[in-house]
Protein backbone atom coordinates (compact mmCIF):
# COMPACT_ATOMS: atom_id res chain seq x y z
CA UNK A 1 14.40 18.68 13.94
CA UNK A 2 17.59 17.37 14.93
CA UNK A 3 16.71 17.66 18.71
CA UNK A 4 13.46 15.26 18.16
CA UNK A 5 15.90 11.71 18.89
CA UNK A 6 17.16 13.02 21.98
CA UNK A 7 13.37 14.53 22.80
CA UNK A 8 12.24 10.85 22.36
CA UNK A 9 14.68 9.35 23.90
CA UNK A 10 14.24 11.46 27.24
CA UNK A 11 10.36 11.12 27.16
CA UNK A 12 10.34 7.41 26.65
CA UNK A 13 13.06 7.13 29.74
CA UNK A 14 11.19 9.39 32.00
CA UNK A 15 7.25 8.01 31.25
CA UNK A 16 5.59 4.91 33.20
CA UNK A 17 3.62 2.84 31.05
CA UNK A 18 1.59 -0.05 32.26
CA UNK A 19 3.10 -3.41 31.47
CA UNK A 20 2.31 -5.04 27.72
CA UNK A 21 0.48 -7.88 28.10
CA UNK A 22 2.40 -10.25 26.77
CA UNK A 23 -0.27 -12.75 26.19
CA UNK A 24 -1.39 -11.23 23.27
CA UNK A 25 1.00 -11.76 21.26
CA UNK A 26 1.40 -15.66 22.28
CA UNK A 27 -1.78 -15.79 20.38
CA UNK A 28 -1.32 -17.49 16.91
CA UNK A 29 -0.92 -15.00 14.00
CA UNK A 30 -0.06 -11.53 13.60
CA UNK A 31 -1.56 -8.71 14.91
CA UNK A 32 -2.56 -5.41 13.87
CA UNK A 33 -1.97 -3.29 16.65
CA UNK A 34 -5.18 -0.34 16.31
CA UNK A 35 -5.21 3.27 17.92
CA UNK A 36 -6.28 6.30 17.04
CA UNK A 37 -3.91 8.80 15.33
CA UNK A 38 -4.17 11.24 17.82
CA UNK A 39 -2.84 8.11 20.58
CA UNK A 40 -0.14 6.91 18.60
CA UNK A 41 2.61 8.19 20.78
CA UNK A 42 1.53 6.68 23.56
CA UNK A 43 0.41 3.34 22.13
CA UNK A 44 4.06 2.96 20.93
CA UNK A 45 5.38 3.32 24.28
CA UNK A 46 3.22 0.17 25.19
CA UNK A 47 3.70 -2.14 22.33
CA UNK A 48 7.49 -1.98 21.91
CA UNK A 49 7.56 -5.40 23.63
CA UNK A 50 6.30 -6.89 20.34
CA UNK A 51 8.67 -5.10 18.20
CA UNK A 52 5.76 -4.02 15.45
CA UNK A 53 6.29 -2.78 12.14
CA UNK A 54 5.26 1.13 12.03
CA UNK A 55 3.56 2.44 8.59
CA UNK A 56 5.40 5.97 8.73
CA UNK A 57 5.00 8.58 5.85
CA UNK A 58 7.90 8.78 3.00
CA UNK A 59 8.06 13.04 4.21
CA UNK A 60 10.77 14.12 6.33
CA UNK A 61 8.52 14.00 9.40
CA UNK A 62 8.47 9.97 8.74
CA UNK A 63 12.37 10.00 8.30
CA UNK A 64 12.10 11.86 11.88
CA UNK A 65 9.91 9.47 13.27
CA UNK A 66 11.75 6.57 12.01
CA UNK A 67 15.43 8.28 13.66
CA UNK A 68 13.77 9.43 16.58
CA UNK A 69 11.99 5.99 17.32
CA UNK A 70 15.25 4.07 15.99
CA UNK A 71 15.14 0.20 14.75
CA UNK A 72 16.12 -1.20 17.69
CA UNK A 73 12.23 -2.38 18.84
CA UNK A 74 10.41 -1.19 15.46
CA UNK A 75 11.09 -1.93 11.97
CA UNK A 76 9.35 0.83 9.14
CA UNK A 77 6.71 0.40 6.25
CA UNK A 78 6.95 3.68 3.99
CA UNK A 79 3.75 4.47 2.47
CA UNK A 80 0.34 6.37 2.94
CA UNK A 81 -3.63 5.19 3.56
CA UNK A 82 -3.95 8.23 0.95
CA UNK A 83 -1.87 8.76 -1.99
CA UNK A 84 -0.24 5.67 -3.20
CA UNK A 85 -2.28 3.78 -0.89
CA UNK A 86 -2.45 0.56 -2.81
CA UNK A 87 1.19 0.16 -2.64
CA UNK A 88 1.22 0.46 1.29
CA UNK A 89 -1.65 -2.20 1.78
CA UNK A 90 0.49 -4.35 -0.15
CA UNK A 91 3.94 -3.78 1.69
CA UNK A 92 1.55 -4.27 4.67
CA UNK A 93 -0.15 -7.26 3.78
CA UNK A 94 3.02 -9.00 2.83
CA UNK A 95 4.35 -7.69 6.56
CA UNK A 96 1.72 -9.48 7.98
CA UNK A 97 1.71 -12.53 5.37
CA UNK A 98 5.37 -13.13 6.82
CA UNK A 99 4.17 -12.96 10.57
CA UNK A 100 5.00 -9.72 11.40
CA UNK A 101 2.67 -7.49 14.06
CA UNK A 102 2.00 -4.25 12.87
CA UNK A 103 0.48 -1.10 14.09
CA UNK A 104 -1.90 1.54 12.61
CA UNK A 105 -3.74 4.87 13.60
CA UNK A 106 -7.41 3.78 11.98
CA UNK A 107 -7.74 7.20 11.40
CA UNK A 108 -5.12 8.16 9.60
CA UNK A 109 -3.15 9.82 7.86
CA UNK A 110 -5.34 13.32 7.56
CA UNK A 111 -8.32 11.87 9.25
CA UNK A 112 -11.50 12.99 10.00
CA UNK A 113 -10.76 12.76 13.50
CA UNK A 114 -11.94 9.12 14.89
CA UNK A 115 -13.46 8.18 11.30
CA UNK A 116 -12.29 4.48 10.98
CA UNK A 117 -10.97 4.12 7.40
CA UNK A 118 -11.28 0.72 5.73
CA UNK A 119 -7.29 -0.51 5.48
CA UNK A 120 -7.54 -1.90 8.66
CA UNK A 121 -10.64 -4.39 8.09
CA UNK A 122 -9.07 -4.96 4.88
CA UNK A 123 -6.06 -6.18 6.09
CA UNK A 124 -7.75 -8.51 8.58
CA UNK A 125 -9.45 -9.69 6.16
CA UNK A 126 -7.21 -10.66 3.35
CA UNK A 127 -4.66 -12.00 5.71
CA UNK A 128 -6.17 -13.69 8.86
CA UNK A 129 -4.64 -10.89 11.10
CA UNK A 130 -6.40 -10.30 14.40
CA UNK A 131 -7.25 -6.66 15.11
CA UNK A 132 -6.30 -5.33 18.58
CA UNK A 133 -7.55 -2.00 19.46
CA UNK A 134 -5.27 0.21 22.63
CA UNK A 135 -6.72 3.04 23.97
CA UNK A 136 -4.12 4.37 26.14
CA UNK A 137 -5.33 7.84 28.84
CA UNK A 138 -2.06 9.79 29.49
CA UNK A 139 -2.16 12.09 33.26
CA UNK A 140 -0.66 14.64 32.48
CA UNK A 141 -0.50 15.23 28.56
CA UNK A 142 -0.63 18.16 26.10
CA UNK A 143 -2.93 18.06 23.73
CA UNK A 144 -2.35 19.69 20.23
CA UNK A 145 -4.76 21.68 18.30
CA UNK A 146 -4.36 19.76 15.29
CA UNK A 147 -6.72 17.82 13.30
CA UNK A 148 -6.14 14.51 15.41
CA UNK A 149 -5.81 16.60 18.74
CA UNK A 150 -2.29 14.82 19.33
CA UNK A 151 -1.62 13.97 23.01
CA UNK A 152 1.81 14.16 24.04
CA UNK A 153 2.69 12.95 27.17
CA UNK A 154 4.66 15.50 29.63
CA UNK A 155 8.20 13.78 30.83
CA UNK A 156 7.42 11.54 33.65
CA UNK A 157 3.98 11.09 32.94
CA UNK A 158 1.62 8.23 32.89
CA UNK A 159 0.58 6.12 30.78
CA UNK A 160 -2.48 3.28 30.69
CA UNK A 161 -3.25 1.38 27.45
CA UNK A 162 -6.65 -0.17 27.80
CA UNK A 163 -7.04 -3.02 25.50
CA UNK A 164 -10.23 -3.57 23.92
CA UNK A 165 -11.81 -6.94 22.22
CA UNK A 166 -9.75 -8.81 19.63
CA UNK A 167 -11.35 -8.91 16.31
CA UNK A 168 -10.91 -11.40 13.71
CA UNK A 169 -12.33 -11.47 10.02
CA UNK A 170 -12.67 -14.52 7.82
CA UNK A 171 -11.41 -14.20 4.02
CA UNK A 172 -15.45 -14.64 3.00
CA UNK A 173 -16.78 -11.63 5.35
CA UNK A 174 -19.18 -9.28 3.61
CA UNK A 175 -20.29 -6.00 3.89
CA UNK A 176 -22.51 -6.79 7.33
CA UNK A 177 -19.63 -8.37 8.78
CA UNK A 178 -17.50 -5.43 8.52
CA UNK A 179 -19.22 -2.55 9.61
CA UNK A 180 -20.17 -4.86 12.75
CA UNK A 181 -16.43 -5.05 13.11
CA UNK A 182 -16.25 -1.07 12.26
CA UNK A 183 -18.98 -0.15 15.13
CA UNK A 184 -17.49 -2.38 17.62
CA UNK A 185 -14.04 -0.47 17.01
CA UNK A 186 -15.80 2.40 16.91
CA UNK A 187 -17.57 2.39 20.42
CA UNK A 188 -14.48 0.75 22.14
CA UNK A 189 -12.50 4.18 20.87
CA UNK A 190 -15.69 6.46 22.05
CA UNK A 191 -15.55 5.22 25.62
CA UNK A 192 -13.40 8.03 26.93
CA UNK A 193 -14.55 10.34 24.17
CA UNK A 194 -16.37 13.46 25.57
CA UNK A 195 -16.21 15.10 21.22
């Protein structure tokens, strides 16, 4: 995989993406940046203006993604929702304690496809993080078989990151509280969903 830098590097030069609104992150607080695994290429193309912290797998396809995205606009969590999972929503919460943005696919790392898993919402809600959800729609794109149905945008493509309603959880939420927060996510991610 020794091509996948230079790969990267000539997508990311070649693709328009719509402008990051830089608003959101004058807000006070971090963020947690929220997409679907299947968008997370694109969504990284839109919120390298906030240089976020990526949660990238300890395999060699994280070492990959961390050389092929490079530290320049991203800094690198190692760690898993899955096994050893405790010990990522810790690196992550301190992240975030220290005022760092960060961005996660909710439905990650093996899925089901667009089945929110709880790390996000449990972030938010131990640390006072606001949630931001992107939905980006990529003309044209490929779109992988794979459990997530990865889209990869083509070289010289285009990209536009919708950004849906900012979501905010007090430290006393209960149960109610967040699955409200988990259907609103939910729907906002279903709005270009035909599956």
């Amino acid at each position: 995989m020794m091509l996948a830098p230079p790969v990267w590097s000539f997508l990311q030069s070649t693709v328009k993406v719509n402008s990051f609104d830089t608003n959101i992150s004058l807000q006070s607080g971090p963020i947690i940046f929220a997409c679907l695994h299947r968008d997370m290429m694109a969504s990284i193309l839109y919120v390298r203006p906030a240089h976020p912290w990526l949660l990238v797998s300890g395999s060699d396809d994280g070492q990959i993604l961390v050389k092929s995205l490079g530290r320049e606009n991203f800094d690198f969590i190692e760690g898993a929702t899955g096994e050893n999972g405790g010990r990522a929503l810790v690196k992550l919460r301190r992240t975030l304690d220290a005022g760092h943005h960060i961005g996660l696919a909710v439905d990650g790392p093996k899925g089901p496809f667009g089945t929110i898993q709880p790390g996000v919402f449990q972030l938010a809600k131990l640390t006072g993080a606001t949630i931001v959800p992107l939905l980006p729609e990529v003309k044209p794109a490929m779109v992988f078989g794979t459990w997530d149905r990865t889209v990869v945008p083509y070289p010289f493509s285009r990209i536009h990151v919708s950004v849906g309603p900012k979501m905010k959880l007090s430290a006393d939420a209960d149960e109610a509280a967040l699955q409200e927060s988990k259907d609103r996510l939910g729907l906002f991610f279903q709005c270009r969903d035909g599956d």
